[in-house]
N, C-alpha and C. Protein backbone atom coordinates (compact mmCIF):
# COMPACT_ATOMS: atom_id res chain seq x y z
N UNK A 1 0.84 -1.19 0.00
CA UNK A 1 0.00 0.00 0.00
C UNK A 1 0.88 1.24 0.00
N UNK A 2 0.28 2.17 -0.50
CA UNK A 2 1.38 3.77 -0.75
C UNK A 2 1.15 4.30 0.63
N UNK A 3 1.52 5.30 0.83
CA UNK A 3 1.35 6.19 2.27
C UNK A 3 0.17 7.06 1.92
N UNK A 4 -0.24 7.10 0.81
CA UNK A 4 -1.40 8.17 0.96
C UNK A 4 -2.91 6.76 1.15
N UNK A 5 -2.57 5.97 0.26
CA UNK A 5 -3.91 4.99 0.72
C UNK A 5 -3.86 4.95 2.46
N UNK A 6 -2.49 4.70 2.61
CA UNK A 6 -2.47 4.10 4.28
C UNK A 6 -3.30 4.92 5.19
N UNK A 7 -2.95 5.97 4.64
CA UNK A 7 -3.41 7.56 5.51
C UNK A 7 -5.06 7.51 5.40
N UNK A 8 -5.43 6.83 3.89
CA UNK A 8 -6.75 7.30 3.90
C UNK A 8 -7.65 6.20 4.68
N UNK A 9 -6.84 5.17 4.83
CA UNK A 9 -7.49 3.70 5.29
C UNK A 9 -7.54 4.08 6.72
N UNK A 10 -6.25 4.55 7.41
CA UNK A 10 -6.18 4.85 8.73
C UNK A 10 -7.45 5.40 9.05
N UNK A 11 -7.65 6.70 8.33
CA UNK A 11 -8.74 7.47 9.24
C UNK A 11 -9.73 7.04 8.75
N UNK A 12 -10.45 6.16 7.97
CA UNK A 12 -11.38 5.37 8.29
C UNK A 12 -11.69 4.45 9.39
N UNK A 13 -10.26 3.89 9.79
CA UNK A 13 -10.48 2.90 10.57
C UNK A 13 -10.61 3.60 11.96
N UNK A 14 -9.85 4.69 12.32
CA UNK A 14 -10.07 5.60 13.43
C UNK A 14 -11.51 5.91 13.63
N UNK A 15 -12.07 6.14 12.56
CA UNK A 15 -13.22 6.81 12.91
C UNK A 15 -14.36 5.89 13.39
N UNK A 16 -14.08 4.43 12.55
CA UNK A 16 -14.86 3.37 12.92
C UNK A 16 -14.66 2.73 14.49
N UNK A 17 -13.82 2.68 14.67
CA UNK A 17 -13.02 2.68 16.25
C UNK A 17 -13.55 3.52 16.95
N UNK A 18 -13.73 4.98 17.02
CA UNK A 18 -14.26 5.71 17.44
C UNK A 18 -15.46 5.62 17.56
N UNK A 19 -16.46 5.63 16.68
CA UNK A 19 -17.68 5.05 16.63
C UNK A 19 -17.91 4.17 17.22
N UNK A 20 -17.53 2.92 17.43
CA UNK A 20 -18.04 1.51 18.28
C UNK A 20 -17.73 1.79 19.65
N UNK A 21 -16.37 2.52 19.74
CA UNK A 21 -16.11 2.25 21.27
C UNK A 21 -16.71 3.78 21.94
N UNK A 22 -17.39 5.03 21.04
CA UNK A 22 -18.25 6.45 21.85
C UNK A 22 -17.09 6.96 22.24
N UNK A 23 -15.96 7.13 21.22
CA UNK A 23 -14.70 7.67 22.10
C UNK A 23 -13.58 8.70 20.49
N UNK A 24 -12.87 9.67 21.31
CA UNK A 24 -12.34 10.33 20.05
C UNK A 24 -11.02 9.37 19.20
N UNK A 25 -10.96 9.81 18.02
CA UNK A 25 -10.38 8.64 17.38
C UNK A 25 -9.09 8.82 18.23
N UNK A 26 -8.65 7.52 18.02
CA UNK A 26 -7.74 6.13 18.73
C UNK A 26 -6.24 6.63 17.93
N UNK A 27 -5.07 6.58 18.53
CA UNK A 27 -3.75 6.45 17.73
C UNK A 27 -2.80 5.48 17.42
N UNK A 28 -2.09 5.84 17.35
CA UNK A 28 -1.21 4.11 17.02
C UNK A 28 -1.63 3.00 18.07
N UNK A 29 -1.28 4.03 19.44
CA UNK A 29 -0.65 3.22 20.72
C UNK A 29 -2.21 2.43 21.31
N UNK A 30 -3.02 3.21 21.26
CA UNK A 30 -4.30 3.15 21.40
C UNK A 30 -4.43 1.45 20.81
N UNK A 31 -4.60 1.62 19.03
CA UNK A 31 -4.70 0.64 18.19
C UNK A 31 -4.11 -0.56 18.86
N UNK A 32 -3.21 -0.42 18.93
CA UNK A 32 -1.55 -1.60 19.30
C UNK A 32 -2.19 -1.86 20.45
N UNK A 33 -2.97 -1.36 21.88
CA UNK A 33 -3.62 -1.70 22.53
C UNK A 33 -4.96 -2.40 22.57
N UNK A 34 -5.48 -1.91 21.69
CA UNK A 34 -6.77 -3.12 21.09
C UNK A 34 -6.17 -4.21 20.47
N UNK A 35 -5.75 -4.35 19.53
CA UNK A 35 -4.82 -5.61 19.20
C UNK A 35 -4.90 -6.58 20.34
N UNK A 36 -3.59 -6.23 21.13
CA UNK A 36 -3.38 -6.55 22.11
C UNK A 36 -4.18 -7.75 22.99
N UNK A 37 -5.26 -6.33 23.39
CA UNK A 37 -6.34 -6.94 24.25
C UNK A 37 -7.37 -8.03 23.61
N UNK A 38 -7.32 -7.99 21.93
CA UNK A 38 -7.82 -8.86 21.29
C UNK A 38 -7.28 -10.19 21.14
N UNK A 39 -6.10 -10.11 21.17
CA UNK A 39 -5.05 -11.31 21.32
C UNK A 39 -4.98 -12.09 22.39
N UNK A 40 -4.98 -11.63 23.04
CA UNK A 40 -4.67 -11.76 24.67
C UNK A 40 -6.55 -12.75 24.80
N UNK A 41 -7.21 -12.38 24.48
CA UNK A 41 -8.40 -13.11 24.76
C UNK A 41 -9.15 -13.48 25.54
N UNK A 42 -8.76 -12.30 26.97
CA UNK A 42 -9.50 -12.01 28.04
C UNK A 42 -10.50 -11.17 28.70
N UNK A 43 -10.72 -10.48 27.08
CA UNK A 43 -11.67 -9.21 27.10
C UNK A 43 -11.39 -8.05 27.64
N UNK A 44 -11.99 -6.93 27.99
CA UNK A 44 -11.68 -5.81 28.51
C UNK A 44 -11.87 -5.76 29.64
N UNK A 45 -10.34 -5.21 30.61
CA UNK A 45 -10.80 -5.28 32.36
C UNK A 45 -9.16 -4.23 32.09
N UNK A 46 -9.35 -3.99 33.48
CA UNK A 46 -8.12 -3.12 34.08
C UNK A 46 -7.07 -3.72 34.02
N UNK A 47 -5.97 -2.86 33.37
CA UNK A 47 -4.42 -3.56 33.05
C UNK A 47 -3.42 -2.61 33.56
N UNK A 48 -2.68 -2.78 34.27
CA UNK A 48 -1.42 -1.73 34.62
C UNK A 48 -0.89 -1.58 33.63
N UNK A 49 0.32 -0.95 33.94
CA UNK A 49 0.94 0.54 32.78
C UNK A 49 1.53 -1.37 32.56
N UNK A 50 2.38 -1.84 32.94
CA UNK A 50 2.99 -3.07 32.36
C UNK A 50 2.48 -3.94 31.61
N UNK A 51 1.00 -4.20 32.23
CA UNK A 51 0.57 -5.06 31.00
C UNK A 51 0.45 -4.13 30.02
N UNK A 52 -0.15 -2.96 29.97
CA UNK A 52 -0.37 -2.18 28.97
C UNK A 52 0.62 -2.60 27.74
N UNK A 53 1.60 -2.17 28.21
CA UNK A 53 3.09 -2.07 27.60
C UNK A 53 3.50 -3.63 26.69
N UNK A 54 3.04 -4.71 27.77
CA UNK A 54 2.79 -5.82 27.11
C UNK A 54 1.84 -5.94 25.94
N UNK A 55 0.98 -5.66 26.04
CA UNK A 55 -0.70 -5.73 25.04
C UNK A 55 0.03 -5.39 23.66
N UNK A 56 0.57 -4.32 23.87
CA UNK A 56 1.10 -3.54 22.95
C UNK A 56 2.40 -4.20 22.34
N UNK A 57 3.19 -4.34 22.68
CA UNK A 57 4.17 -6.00 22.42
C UNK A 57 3.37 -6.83 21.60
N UNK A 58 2.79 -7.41 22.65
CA UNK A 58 1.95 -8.56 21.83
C UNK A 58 0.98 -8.23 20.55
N UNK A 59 0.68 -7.18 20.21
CA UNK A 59 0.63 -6.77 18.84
C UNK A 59 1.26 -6.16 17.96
N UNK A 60 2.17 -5.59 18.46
CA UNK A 60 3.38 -5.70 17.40
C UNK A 60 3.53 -6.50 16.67
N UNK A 61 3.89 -7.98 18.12
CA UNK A 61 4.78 -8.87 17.22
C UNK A 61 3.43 -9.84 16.45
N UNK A 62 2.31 -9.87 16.97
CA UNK A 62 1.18 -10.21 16.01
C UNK A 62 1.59 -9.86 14.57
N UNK A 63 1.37 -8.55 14.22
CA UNK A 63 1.01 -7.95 13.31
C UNK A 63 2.63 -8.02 12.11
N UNK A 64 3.63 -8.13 13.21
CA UNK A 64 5.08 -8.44 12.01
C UNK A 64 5.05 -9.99 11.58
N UNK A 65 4.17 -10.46 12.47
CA UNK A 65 4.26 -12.06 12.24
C UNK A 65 3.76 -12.55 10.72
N UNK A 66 2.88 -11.31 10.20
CA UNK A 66 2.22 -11.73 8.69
C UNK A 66 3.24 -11.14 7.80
N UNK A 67 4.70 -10.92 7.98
CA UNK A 67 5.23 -10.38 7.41
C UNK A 67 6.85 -11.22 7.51
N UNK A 68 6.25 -12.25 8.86
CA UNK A 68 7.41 -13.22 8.93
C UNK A 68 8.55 -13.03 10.00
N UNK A 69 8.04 -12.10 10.56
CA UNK A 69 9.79 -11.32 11.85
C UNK A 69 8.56 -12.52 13.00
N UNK A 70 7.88 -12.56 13.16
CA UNK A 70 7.86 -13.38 14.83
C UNK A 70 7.35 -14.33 14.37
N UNK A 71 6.62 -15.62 15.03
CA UNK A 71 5.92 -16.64 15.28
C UNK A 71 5.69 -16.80 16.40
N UNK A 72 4.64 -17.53 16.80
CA UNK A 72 4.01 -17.68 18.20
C UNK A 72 4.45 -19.16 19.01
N UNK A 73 5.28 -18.76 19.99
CA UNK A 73 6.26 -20.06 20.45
C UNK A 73 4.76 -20.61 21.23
N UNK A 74 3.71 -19.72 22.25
CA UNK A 74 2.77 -20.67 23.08
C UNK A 74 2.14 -19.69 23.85
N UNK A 75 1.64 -19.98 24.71
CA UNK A 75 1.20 -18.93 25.82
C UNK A 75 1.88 -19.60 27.42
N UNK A 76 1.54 -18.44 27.94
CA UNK A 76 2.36 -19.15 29.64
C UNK A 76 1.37 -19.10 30.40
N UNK A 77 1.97 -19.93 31.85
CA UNK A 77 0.33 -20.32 32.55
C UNK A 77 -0.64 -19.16 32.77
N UNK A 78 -0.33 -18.09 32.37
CA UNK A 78 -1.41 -16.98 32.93
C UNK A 78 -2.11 -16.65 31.51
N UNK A 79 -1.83 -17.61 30.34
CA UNK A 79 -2.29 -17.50 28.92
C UNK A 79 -2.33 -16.50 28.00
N UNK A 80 -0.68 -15.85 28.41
CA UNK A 80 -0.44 -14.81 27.85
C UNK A 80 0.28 -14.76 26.90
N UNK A 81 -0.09 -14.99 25.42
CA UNK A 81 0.91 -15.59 23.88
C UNK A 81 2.54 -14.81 24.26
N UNK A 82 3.60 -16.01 23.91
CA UNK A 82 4.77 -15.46 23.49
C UNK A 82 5.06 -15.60 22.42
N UNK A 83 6.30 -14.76 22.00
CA UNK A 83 6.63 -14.95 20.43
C UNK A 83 8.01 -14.85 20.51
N UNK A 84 8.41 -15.09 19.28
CA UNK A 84 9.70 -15.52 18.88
C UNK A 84 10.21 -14.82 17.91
N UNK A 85 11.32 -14.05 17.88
CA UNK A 85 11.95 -13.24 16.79
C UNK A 85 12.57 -14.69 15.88
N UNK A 86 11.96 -14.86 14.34
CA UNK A 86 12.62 -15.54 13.86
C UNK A 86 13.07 -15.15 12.44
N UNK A 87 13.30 -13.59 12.04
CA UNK A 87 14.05 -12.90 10.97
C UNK A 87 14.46 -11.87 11.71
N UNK A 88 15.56 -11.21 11.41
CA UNK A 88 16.29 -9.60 11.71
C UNK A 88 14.86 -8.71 10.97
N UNK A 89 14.56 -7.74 11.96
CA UNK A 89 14.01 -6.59 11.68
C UNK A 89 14.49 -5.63 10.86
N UNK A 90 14.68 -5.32 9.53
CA UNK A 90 15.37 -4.05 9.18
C UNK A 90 15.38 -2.98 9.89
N UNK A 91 15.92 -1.87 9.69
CA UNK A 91 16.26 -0.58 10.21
C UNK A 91 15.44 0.35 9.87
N UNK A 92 14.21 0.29 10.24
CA UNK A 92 13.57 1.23 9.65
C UNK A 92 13.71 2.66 10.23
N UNK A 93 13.51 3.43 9.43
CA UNK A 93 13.42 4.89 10.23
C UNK A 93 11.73 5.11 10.86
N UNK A 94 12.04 5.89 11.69
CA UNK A 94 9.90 5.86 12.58
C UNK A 94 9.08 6.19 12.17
N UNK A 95 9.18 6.92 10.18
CA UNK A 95 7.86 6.34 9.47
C UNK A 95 7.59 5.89 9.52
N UNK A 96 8.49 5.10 8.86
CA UNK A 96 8.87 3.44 7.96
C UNK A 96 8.06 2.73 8.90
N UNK A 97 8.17 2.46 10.03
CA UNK A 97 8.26 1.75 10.96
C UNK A 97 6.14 1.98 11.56
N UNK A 98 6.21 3.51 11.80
CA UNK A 98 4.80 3.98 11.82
C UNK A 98 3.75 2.81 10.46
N UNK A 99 4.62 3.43 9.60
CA UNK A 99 3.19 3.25 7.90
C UNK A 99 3.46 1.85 8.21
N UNK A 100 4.51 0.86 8.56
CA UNK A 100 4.62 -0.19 8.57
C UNK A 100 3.07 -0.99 9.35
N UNK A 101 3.35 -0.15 10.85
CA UNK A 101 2.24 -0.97 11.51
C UNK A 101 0.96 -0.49 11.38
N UNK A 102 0.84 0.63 10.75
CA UNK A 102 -0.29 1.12 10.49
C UNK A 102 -1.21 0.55 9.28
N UNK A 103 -0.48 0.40 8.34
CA UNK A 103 -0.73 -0.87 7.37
C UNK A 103 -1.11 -2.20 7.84
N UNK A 104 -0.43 -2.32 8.51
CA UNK A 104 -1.04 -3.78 9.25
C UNK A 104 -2.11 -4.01 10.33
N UNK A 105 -1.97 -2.78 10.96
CA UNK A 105 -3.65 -3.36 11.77
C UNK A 105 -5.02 -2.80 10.46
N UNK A 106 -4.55 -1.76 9.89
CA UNK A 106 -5.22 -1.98 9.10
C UNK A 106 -5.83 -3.01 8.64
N UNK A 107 -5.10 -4.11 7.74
CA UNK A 107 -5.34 -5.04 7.31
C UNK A 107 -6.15 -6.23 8.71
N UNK A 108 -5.54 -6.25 9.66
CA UNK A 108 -5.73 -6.95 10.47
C UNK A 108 -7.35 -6.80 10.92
N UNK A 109 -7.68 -5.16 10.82
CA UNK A 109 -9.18 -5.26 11.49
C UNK A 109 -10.22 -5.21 10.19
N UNK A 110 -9.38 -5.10 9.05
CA UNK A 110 -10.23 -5.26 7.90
C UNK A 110 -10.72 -6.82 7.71
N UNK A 111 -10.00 -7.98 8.35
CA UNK A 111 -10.45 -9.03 8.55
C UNK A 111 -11.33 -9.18 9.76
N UNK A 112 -11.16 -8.38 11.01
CA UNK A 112 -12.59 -8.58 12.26
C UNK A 112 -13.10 -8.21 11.52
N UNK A 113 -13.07 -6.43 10.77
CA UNK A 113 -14.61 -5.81 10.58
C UNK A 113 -15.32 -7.07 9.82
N UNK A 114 -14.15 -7.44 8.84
CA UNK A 114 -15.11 -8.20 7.39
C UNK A 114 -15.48 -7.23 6.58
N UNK A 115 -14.30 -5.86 6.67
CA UNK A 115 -14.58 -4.83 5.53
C UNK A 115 -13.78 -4.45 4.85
N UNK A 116 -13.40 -3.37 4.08
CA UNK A 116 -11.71 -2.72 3.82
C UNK A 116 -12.61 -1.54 4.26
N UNK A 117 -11.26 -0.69 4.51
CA UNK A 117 -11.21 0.28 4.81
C UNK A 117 -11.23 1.72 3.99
């Protein structure tokens, strides 16, 4: 995808985000936190700044995983997925790196919604 589709897909998907959850649109970290909490598969409840920080991990490496940098080694007894770096990450600069994951939850909630964006 170019950076201007990305841009235009984003704020669709913000706004739809916004809409379901009665809240102003959502940002990366936000996003990377729904992920997260979607992954994780324990629904929505109170998380400290650590899990937070985790959630957000754990969709990262979700979301590089369709691209081949992680795989999912298991979950641990508290059934919290780990993953596995199994390619070098290039060097991206914190566009790169931005449009990167922004592209990808994209894609990712274009499969929950069951829409594109």
């Amino acid at each position: 995808m170019k950076a201007s589709e990305i841009n235009k897909k984003w704020k669709a998907l913000q706004s739809k985000i916004a809409t379901d959850f009665d809240s102003e649109a959502p940002d990366l970290k936000v996003i990377l936190f729904l992920i997260g909490v979607q992954e994780l598969g324990k629904g929505p409840k109170k998380y400290s700044k650590r899990q937070k920080e985790e959630l957000m991990h754990i969709a990262t490496c979700r979301l590089l995983s369709e691209m081949g940098f992680y795989e999912l080694e298991g979950l641990d007894q508290d059934g919290w997925p780990h993953w596995k770096l199994i390619k070098a990450i290039p060097a991206y600069t914190s566009l790169e790196q931005e449009m990167l994951l922004k592209g990808l939850a994209i894609s990712y909630f274009e499969e929950i919604y069951d829409t594109e964006f």
